[in-house]
PDB file of N, CA and C in Angstrom:
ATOM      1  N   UNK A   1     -82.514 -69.661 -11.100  1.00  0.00           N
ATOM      2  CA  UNK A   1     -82.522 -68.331 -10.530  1.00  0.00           C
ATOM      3  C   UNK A   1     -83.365 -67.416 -11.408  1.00  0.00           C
ATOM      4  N   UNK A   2     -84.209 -66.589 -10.641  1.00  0.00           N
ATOM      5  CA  UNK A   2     -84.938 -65.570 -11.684  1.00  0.00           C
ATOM      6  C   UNK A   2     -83.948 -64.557 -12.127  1.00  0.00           C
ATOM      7  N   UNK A   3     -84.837 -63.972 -13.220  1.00  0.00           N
ATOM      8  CA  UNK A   3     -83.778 -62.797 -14.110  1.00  0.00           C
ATOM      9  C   UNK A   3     -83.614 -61.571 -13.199  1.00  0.00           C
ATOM     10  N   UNK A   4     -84.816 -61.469 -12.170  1.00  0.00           N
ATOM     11  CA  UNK A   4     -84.514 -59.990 -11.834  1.00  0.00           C
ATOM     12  C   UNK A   4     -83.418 -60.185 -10.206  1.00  0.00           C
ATOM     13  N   UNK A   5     -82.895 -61.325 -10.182  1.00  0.00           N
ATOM     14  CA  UNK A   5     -82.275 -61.723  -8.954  1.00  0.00           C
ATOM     15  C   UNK A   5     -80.495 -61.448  -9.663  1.00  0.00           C
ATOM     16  N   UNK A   6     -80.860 -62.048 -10.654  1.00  0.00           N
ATOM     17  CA  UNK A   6     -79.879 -61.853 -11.493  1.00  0.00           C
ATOM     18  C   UNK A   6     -79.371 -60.225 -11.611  1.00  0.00           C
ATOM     19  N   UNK A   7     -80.324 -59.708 -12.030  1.00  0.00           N
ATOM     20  CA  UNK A   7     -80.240 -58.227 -12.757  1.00  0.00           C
ATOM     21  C   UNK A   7     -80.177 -57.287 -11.090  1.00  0.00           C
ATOM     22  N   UNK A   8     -80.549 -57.791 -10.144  1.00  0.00           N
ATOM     23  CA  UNK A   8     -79.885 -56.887  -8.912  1.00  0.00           C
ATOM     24  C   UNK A   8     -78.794 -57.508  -8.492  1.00  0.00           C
ATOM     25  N   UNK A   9     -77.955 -58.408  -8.943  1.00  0.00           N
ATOM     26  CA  UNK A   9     -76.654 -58.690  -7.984  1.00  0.00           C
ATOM     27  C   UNK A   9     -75.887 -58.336  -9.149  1.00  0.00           C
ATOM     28  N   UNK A  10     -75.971 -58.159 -10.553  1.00  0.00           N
ATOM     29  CA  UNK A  10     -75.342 -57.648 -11.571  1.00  0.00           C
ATOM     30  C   UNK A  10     -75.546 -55.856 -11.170  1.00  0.00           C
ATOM     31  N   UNK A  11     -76.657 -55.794 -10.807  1.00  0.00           N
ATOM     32  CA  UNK A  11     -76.369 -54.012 -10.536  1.00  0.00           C
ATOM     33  C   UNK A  11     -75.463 -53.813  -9.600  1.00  0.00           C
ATOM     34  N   UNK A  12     -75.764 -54.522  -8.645  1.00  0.00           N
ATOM     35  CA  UNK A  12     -74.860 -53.723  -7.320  1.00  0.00           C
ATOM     36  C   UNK A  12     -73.321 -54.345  -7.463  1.00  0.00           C
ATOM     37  N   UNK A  13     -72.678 -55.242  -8.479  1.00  0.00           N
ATOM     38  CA  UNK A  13     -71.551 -55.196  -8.931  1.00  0.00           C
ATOM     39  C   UNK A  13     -71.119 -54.434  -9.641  1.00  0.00           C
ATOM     40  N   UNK A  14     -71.788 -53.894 -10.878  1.00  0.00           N
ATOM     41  CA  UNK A  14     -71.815 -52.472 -11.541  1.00  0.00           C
ATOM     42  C   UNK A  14     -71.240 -51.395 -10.693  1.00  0.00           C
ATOM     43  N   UNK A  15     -71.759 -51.485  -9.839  1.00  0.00           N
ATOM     44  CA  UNK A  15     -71.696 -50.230  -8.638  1.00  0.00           C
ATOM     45  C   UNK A  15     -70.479 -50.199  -8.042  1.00  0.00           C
ATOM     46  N   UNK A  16     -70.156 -51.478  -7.417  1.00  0.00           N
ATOM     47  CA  UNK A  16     -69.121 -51.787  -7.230  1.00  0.00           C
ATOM     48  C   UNK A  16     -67.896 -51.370  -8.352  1.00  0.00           C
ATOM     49  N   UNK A  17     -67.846 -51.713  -8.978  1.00  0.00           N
ATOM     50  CA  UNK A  17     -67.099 -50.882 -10.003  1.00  0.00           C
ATOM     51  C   UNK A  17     -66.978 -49.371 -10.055  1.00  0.00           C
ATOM     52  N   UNK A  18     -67.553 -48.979  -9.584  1.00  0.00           N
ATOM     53  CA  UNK A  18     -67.462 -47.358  -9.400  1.00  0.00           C
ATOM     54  C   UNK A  18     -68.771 -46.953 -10.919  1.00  0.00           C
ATOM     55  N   UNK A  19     -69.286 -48.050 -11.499  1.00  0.00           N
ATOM     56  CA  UNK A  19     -69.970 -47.874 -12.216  1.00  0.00           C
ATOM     57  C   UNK A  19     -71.895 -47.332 -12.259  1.00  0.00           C
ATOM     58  N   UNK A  20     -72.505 -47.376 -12.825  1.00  0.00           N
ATOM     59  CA  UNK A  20     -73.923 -46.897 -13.133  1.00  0.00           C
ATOM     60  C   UNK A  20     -74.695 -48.180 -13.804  1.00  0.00           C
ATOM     61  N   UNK A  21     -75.697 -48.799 -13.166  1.00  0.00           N
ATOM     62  CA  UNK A  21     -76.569 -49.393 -14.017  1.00  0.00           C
ATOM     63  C   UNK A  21     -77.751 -48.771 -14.079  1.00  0.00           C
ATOM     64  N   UNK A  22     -78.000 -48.636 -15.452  1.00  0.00           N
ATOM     65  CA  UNK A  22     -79.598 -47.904 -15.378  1.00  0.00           C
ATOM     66  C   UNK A  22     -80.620 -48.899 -15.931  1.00  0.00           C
ATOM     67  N   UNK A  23     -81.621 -48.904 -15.480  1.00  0.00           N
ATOM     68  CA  UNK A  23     -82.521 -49.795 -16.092  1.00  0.00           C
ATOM     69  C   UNK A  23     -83.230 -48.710 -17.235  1.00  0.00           C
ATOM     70  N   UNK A  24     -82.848 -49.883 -18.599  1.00  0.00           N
ATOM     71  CA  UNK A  24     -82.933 -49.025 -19.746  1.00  0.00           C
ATOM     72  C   UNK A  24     -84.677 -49.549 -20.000  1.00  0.00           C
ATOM     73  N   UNK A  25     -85.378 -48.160 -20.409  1.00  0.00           N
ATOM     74  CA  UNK A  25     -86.876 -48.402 -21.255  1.00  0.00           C
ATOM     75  C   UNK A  25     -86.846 -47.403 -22.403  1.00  0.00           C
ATOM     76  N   UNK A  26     -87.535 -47.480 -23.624  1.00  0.00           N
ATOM     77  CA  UNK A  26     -87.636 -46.877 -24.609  1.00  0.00           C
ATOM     78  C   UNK A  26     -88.491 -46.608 -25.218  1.00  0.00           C
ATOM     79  N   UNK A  27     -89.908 -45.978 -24.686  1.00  0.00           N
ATOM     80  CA  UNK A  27     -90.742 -45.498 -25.264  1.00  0.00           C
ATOM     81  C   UNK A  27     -91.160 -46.096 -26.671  1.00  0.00           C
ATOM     82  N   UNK A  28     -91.984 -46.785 -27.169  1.00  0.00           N
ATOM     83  CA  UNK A  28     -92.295 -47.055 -28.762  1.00  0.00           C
ATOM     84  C   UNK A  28     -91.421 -48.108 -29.277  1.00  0.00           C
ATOM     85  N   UNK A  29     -89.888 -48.514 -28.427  1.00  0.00           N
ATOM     86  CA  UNK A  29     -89.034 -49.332 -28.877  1.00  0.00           C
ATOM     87  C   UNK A  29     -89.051 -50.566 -27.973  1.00  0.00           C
ATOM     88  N   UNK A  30     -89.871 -51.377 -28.158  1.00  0.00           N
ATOM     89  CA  UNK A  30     -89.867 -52.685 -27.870  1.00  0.00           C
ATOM     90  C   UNK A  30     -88.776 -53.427 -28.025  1.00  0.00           C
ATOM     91  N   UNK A  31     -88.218 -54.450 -27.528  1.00  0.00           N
ATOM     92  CA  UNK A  31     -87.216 -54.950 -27.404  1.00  0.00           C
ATOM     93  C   UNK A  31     -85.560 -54.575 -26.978  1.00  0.00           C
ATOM     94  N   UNK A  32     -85.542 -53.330 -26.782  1.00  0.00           N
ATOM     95  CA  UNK A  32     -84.170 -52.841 -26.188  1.00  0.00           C
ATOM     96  C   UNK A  32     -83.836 -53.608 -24.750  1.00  0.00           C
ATOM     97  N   UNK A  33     -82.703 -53.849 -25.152  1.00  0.00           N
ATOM     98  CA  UNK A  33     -81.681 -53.967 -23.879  1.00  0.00           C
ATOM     99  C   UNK A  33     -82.480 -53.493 -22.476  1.00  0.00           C
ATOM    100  N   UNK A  34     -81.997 -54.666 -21.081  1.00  0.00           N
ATOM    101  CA  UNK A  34     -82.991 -54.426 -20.072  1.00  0.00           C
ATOM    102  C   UNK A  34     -81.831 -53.478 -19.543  1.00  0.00           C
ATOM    103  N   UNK A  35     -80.560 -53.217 -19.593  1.00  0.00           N
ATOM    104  CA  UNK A  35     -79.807 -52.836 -18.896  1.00  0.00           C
ATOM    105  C   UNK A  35     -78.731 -52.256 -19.778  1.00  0.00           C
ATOM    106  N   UNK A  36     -78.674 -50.675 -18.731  1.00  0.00           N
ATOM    107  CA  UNK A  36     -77.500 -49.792 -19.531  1.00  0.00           C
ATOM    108  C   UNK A  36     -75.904 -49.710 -18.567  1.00  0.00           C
ATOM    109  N   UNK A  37     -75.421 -50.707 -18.763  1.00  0.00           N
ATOM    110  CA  UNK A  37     -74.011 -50.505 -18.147  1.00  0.00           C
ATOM    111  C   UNK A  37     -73.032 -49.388 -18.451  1.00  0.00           C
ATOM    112  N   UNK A  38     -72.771 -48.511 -17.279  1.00  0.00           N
ATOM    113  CA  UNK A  38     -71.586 -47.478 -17.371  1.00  0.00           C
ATOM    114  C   UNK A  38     -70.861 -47.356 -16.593  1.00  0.00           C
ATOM    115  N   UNK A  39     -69.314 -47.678 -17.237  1.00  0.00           N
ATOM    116  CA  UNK A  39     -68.247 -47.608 -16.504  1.00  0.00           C
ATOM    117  C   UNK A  39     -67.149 -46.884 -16.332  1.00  0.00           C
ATOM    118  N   UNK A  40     -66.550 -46.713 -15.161  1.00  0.00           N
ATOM    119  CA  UNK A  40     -65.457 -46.102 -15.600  1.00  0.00           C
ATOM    120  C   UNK A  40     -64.478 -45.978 -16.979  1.00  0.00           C
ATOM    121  N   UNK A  41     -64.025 -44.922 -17.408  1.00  0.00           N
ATOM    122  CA  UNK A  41     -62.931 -44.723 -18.565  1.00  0.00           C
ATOM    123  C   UNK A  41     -64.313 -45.112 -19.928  1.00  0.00           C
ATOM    124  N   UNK A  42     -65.365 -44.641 -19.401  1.00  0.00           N
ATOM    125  CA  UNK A  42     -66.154 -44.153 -20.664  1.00  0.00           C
ATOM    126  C   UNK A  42     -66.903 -45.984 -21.145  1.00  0.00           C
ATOM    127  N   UNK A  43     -66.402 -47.007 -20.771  1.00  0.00           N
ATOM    128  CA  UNK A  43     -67.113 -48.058 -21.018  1.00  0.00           C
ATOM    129  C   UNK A  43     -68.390 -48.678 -21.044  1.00  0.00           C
ATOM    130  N   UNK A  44     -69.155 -48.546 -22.109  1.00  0.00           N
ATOM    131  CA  UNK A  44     -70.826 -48.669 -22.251  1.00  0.00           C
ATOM    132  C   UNK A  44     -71.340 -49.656 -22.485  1.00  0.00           C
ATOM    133  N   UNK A  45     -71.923 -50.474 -22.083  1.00  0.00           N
ATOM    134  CA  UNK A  45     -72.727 -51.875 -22.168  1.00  0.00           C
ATOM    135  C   UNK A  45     -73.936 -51.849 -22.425  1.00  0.00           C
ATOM    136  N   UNK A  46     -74.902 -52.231 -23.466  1.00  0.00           N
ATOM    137  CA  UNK A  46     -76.147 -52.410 -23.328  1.00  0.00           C
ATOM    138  C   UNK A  46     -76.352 -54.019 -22.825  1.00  0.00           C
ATOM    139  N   UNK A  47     -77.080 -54.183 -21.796  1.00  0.00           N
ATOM    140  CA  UNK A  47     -77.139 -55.923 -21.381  1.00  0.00           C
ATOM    141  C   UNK A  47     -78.478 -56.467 -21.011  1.00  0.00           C
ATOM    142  N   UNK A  48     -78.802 -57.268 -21.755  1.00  0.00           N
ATOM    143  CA  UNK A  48     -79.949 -58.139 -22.099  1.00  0.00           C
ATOM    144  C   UNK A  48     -79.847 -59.438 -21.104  1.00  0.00           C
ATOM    145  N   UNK A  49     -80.556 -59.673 -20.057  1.00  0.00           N
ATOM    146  CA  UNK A  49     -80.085 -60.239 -18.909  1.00  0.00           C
ATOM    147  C   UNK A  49     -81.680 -61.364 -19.263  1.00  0.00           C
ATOM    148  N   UNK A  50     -81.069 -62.739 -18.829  1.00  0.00           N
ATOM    149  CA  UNK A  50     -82.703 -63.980 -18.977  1.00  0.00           C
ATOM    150  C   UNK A  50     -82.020 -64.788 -18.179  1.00  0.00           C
ATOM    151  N   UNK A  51     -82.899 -65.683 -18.087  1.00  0.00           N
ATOM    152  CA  UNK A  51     -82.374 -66.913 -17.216  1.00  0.00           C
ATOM    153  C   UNK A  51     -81.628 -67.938 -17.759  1.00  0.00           C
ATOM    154  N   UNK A  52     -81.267 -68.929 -17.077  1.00  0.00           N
ATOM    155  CA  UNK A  52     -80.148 -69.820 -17.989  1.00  0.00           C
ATOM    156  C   UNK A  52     -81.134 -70.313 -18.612  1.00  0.00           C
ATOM    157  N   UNK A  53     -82.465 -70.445 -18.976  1.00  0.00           N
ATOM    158  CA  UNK A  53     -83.336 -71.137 -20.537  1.00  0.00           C
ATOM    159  C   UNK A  53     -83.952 -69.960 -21.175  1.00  0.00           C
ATOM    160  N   UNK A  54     -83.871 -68.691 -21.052  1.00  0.00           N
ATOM    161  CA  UNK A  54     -84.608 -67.950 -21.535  1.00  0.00           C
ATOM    162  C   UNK A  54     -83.941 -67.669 -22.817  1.00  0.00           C
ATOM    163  N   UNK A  55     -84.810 -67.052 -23.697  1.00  0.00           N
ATOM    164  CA  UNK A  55     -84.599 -66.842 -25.320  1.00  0.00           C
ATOM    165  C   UNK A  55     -85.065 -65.477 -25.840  1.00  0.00           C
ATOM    166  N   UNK A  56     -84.291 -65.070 -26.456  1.00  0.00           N
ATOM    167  CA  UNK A  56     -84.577 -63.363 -26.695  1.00  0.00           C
ATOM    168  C   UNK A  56     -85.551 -64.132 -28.227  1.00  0.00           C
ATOM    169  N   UNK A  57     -86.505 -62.767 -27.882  1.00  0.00           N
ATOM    170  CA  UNK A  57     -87.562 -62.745 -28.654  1.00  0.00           C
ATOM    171  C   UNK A  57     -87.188 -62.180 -29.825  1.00  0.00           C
ATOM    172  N   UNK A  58     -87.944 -62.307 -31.367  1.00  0.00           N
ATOM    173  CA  UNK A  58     -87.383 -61.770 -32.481  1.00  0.00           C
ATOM    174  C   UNK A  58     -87.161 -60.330 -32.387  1.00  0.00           C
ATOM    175  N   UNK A  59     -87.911 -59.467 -32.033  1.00  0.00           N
ATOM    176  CA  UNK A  59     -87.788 -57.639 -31.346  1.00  0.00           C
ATOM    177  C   UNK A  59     -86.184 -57.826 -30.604  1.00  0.00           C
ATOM    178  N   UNK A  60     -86.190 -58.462 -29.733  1.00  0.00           N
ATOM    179  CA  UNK A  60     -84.880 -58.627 -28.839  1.00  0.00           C
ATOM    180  C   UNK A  60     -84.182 -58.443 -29.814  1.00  0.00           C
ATOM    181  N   UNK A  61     -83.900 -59.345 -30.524  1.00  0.00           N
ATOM    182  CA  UNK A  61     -82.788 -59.772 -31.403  1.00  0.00           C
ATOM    183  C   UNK A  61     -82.298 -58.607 -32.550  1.00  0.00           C
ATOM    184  N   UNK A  62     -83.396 -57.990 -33.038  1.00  0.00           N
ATOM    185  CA  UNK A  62     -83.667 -57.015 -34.129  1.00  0.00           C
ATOM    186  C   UNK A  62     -82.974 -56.218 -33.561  1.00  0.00           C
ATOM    187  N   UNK A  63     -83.164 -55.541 -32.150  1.00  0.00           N
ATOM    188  CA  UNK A  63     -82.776 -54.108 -31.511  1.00  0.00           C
ATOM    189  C   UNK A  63     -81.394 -54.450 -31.215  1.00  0.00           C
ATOM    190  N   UNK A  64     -81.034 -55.675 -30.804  1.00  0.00           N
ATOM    191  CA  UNK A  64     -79.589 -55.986 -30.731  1.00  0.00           C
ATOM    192  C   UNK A  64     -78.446 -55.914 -31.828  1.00  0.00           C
ATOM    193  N   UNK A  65     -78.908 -56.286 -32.791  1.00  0.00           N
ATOM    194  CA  UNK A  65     -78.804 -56.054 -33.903  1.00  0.00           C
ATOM    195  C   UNK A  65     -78.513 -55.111 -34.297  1.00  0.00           C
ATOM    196  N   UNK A  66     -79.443 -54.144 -33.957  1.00  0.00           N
ATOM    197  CA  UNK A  66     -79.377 -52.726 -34.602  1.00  0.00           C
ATOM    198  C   UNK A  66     -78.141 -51.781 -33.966  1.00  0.00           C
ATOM    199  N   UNK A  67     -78.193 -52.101 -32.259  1.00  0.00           N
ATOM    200  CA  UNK A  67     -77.340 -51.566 -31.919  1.00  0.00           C
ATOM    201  C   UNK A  67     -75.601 -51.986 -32.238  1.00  0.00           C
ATOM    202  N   UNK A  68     -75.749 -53.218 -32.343  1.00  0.00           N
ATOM    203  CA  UNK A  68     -74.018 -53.711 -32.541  1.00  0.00           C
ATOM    204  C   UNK A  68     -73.813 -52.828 -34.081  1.00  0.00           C
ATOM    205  N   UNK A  69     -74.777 -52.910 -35.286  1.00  0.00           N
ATOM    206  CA  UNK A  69     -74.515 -52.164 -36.250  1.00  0.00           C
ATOM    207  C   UNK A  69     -73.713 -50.856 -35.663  1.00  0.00           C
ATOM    208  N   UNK A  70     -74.253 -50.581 -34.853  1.00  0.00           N
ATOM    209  CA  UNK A  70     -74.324 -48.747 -34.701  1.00  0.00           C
ATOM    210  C   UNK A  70     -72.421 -48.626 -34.131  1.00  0.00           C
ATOM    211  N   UNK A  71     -72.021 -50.293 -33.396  1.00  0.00           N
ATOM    212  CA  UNK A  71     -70.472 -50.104 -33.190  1.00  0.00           C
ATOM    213  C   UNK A  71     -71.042 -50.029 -31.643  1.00  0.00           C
ATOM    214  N   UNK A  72     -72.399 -50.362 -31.094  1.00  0.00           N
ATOM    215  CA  UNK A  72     -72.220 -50.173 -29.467  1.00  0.00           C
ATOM    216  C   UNK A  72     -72.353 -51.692 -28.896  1.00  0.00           C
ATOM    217  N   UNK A  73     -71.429 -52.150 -28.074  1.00  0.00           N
ATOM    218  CA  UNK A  73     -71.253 -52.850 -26.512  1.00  0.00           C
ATOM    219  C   UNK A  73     -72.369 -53.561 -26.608  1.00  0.00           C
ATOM    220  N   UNK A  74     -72.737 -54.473 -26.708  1.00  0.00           N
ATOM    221  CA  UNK A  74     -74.354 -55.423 -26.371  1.00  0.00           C
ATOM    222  C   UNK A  74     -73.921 -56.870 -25.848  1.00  0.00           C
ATOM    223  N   UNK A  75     -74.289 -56.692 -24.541  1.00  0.00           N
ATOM    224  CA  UNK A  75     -74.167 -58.562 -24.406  1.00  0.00           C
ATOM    225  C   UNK A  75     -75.569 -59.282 -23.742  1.00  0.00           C
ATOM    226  N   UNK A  76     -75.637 -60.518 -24.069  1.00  0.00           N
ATOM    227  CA  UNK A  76     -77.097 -61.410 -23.892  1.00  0.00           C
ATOM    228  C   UNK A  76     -76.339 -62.150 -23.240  1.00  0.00           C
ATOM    229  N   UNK A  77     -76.659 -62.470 -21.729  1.00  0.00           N
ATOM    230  CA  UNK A  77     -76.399 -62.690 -20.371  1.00  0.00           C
ATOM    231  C   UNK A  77     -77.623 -63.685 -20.098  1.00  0.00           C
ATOM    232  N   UNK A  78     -77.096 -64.712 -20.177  1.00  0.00           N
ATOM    233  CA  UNK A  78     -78.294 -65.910 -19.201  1.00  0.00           C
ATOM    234  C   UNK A  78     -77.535 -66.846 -18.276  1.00  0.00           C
ATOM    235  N   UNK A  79     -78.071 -66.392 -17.056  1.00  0.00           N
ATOM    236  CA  UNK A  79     -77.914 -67.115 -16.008  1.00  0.00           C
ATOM    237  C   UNK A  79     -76.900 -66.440 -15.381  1.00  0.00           C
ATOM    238  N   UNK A  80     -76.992 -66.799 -13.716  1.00  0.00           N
ATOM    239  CA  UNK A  80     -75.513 -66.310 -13.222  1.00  0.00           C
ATOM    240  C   UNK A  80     -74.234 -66.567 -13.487  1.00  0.00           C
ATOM    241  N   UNK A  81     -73.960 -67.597 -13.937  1.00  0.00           N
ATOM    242  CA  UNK A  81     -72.635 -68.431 -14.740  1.00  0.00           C
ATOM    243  C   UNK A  81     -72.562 -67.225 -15.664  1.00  0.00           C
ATOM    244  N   UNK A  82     -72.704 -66.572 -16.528  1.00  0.00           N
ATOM    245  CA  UNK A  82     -72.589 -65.444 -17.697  1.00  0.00           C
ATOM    246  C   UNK A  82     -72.091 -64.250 -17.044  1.00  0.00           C
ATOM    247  N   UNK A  83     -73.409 -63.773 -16.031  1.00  0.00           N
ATOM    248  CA  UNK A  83     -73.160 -62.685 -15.356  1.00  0.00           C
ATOM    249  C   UNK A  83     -71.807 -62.418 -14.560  1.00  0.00           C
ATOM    250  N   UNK A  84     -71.991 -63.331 -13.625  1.00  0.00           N
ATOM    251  CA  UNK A  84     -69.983 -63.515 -13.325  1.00  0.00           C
ATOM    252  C   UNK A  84     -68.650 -63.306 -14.243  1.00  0.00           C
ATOM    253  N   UNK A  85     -69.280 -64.194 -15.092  1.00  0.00           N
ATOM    254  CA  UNK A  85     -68.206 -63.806 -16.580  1.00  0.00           C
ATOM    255  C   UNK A  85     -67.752 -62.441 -17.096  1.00  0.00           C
ATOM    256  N   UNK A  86     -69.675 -61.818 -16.891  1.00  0.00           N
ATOM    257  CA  UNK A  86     -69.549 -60.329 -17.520  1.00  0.00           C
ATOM    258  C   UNK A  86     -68.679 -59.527 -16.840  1.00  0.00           C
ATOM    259  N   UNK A  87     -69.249 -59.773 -15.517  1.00  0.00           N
ATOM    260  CA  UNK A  87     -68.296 -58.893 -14.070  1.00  0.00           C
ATOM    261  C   UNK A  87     -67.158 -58.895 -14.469  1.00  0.00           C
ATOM    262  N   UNK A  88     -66.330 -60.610 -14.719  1.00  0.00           N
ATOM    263  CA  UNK A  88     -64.994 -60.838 -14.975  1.00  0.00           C
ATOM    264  C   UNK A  88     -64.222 -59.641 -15.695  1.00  0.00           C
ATOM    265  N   UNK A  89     -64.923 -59.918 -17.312  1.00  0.00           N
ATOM    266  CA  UNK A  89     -64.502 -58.745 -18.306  1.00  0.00           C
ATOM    267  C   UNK A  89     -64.315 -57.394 -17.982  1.00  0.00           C
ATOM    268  N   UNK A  90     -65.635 -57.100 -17.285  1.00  0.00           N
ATOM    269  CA  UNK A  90     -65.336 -55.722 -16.796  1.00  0.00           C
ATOM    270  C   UNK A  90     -64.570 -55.267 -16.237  1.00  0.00           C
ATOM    271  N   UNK A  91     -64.663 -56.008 -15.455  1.00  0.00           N
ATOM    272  CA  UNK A  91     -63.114 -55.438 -14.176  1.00  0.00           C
ATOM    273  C   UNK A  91     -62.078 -55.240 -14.887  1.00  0.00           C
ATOM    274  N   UNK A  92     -61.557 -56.489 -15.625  1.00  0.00           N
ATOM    275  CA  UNK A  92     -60.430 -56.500 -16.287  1.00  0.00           C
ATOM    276  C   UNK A  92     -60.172 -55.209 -17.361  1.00  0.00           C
ATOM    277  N   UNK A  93     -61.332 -54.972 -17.404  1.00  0.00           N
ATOM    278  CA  UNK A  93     -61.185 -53.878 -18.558  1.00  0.00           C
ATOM    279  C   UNK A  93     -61.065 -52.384 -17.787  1.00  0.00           C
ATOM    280  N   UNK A  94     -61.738 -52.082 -16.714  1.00  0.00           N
ATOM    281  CA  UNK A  94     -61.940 -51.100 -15.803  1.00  0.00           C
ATOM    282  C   UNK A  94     -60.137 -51.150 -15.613  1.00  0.00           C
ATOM    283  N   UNK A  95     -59.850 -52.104 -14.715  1.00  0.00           N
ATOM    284  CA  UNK A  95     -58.503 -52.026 -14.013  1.00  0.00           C
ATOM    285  C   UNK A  95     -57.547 -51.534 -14.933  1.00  0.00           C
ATOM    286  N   UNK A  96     -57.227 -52.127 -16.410  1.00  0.00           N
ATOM    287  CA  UNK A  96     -56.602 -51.634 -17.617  1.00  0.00           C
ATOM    288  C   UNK A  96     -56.857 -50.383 -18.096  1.00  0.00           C
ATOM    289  N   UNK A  97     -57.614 -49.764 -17.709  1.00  0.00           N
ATOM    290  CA  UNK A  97     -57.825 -48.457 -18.046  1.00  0.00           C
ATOM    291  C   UNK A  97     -57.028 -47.115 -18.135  1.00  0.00           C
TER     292      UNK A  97
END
């Protein structure tokens, strides 16, 4: 499955959630997160979405990095098998809210 097939059935579950996906870009910052998850009860995701063989590049990894330092939400999502997973969490976490 391609990534961006991926990254629209992960949005419009987002949505479903009563949530926001924004497609994240960053000016000068190469490698950020393709996707800004926001959810109900304040829950923030940065999500790095590839295919089930794809491999985050060293930039990828660095900015990921940087952000988990910072204490924010980052998950690296390959393939739909993951993405489902992610959904899983969310909900569970949305509904507990």
């Amino acid at each position: 499955m391609r990534e961006r097939d991926i990254e629209k059935w992960l949005r419009r579950q987002i949505e479903s959630l009563g949530g926001l996906a924004f497609k994240f870009t960053s000016p000068g910052n190469d490698g950020v997160p393709d996707r800004l998850a926001v959810l109900p009860g304040g829950l923030i995701y940065f999500v790095e979405l590839k295919t089930d063989r794809g491999r985050l590049t060293p930039i990828q990894v660095w900015q990921i990095d940087r952000l988990r330092q910072l204490g924010c939400q980052v998950r690296t999502i390959r393939g739909m098998d993951e993405a489902k997973a992610f959904i899983e969490e969310v909900r569970d976490a949305v509904i507990h809210m």
